[in-house]
N, C-alpha and C. Protein backbone atom coordinates (compact mmCIF):
# COMPACT_ATOMS: atom_id res chain seq x y z
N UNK A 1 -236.14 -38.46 136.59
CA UNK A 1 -235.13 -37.88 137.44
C UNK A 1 -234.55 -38.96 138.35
N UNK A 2 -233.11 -38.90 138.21
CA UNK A 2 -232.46 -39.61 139.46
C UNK A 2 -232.77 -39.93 140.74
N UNK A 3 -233.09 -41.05 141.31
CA UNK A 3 -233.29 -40.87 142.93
C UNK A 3 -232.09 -40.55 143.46
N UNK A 4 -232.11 -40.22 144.71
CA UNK A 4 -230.72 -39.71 145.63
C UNK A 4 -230.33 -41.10 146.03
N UNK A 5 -229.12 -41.48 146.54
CA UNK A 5 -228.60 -42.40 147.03
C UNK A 5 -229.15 -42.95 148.58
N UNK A 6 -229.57 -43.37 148.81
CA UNK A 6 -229.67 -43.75 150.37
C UNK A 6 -228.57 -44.52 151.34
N UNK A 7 -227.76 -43.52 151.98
CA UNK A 7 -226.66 -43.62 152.56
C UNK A 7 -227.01 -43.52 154.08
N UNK A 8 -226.46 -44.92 154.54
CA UNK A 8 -226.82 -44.64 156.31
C UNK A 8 -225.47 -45.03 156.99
N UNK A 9 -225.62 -45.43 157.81
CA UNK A 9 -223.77 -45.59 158.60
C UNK A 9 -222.84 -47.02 158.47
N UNK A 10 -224.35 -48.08 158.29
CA UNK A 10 -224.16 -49.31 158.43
C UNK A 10 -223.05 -49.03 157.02
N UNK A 11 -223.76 -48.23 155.71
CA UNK A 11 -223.53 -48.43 154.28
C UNK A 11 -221.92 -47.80 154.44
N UNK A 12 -222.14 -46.62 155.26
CA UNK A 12 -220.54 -45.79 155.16
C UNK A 12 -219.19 -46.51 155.86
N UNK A 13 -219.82 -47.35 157.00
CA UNK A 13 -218.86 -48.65 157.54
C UNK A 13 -218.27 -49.42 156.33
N UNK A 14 -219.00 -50.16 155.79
CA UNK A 14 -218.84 -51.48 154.83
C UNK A 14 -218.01 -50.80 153.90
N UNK A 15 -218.28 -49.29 152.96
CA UNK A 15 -217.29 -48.85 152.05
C UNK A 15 -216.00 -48.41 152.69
N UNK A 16 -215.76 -48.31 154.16
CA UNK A 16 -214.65 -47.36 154.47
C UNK A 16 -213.67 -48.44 154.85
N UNK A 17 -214.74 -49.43 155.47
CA UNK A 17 -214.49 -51.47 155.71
C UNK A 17 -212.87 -51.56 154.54
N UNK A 18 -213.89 -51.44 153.04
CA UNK A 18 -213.57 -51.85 152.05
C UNK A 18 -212.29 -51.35 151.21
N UNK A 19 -212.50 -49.89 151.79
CA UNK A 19 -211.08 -49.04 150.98
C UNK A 19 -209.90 -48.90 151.89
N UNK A 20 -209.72 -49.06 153.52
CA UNK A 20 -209.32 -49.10 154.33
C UNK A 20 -207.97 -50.34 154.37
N UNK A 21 -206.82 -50.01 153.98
CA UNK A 21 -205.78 -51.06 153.55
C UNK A 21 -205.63 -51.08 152.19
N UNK A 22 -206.71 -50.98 151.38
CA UNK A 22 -206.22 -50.98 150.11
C UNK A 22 -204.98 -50.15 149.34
N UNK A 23 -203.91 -50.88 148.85
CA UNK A 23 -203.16 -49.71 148.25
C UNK A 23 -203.25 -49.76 146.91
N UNK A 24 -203.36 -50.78 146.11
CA UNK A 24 -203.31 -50.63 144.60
C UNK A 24 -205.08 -51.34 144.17
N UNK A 25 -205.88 -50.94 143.54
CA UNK A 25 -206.95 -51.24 143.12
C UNK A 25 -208.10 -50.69 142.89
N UNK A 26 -208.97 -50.55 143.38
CA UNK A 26 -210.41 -50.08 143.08
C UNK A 26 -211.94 -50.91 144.15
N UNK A 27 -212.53 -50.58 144.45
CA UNK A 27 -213.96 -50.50 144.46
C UNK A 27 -215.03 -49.97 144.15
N UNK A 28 -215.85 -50.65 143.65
CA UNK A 28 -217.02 -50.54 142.41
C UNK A 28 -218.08 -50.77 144.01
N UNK A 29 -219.06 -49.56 143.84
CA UNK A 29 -220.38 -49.43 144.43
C UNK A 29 -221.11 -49.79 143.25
N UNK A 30 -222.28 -50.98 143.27
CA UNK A 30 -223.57 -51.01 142.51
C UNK A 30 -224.94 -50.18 143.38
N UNK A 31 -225.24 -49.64 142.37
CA UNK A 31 -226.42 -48.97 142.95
C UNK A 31 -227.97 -49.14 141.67
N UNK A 32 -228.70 -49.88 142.69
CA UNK A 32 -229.98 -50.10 141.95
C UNK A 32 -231.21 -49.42 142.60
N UNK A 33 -231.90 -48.70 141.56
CA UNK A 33 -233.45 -47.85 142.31
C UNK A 33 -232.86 -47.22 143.61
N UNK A 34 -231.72 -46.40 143.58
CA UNK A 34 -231.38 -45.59 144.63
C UNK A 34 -230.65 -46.00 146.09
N UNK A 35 -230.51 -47.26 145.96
CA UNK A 35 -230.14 -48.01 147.31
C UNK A 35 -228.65 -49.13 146.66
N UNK A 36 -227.96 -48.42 147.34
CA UNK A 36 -226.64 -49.52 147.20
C UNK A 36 -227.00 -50.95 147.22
N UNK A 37 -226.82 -52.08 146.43
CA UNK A 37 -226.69 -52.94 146.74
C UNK A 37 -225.58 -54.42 146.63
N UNK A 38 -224.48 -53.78 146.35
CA UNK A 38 -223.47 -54.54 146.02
C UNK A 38 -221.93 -53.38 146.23
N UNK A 39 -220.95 -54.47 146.92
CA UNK A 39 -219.73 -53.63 147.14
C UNK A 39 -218.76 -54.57 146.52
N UNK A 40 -217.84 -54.49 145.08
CA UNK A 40 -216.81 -55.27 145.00
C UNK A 40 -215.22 -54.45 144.92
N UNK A 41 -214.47 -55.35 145.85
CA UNK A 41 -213.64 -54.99 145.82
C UNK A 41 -212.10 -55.78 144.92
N UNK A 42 -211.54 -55.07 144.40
CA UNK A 42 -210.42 -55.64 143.73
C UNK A 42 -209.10 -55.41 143.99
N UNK A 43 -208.43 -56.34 144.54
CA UNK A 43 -207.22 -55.85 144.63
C UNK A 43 -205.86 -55.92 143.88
N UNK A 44 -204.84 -55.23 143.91
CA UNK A 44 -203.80 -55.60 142.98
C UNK A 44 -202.33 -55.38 143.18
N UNK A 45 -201.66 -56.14 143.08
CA UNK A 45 -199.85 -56.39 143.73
C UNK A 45 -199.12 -55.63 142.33
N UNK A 46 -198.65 -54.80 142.63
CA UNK A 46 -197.55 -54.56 141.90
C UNK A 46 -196.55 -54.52 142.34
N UNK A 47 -195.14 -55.29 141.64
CA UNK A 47 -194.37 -55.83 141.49
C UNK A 47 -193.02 -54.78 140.55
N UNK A 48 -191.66 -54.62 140.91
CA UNK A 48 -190.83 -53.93 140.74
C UNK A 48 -190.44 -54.87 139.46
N UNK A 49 -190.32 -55.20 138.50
CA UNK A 49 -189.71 -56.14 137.77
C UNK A 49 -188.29 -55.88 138.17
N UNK A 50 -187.11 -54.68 138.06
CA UNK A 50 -185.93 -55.23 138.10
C UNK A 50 -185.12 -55.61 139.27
N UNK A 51 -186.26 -54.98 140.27
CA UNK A 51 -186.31 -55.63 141.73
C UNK A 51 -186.18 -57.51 141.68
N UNK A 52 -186.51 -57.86 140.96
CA UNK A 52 -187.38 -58.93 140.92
C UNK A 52 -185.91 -59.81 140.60
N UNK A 53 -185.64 -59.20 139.14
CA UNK A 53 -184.53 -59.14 137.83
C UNK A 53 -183.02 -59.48 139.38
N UNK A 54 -182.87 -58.31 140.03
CA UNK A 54 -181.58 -58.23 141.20
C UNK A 54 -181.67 -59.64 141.96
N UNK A 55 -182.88 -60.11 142.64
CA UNK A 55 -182.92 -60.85 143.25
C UNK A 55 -182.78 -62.55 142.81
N UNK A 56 -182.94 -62.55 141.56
CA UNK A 56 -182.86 -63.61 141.08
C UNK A 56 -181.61 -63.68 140.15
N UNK A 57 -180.65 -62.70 140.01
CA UNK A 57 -179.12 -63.02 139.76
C UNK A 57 -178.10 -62.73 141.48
N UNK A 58 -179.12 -62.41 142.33
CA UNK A 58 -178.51 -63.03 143.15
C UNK A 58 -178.66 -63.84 144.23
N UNK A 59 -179.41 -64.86 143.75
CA UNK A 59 -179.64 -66.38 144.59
C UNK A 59 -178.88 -67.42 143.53
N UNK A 60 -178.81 -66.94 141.91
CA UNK A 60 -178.04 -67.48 141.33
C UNK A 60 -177.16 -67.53 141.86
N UNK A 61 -176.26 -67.09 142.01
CA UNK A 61 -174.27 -66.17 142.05
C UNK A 61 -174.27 -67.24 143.61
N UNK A 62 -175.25 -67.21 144.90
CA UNK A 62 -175.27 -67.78 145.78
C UNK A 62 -175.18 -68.84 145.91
């Protein structure tokens, strides 16, 4: 049977730390023998391409 997670405040800081600003990405909790021990966070830019496309026919034309 599963152990329960062992969650204390220090642990609920560091994840809220972690998702707090994030707008595009993910965080991965590792959890070993019931006790968190790893927080990674990933982040990611997305980008308008024809945003991108406008701006660069017009610095050309400039």
């Amino acid at each position: 049977m599963a152990k329960p997670v062992e969650l204390d405040e220090a642990w609920l800081d560091r994840i809220a730390d972690q998702v707090n600003g994030l707008e595009y990405g993910s965080v991965l909790i590792t959890v070993h023998d019931g006790r968190i021990v790893q927080i990674d966070r990933t982040d990611r830019k997305r980008f308008d391409a024809a945003a991108v496309r406008q701006q660069g026919a017009a610095s050309a034309q400039g």
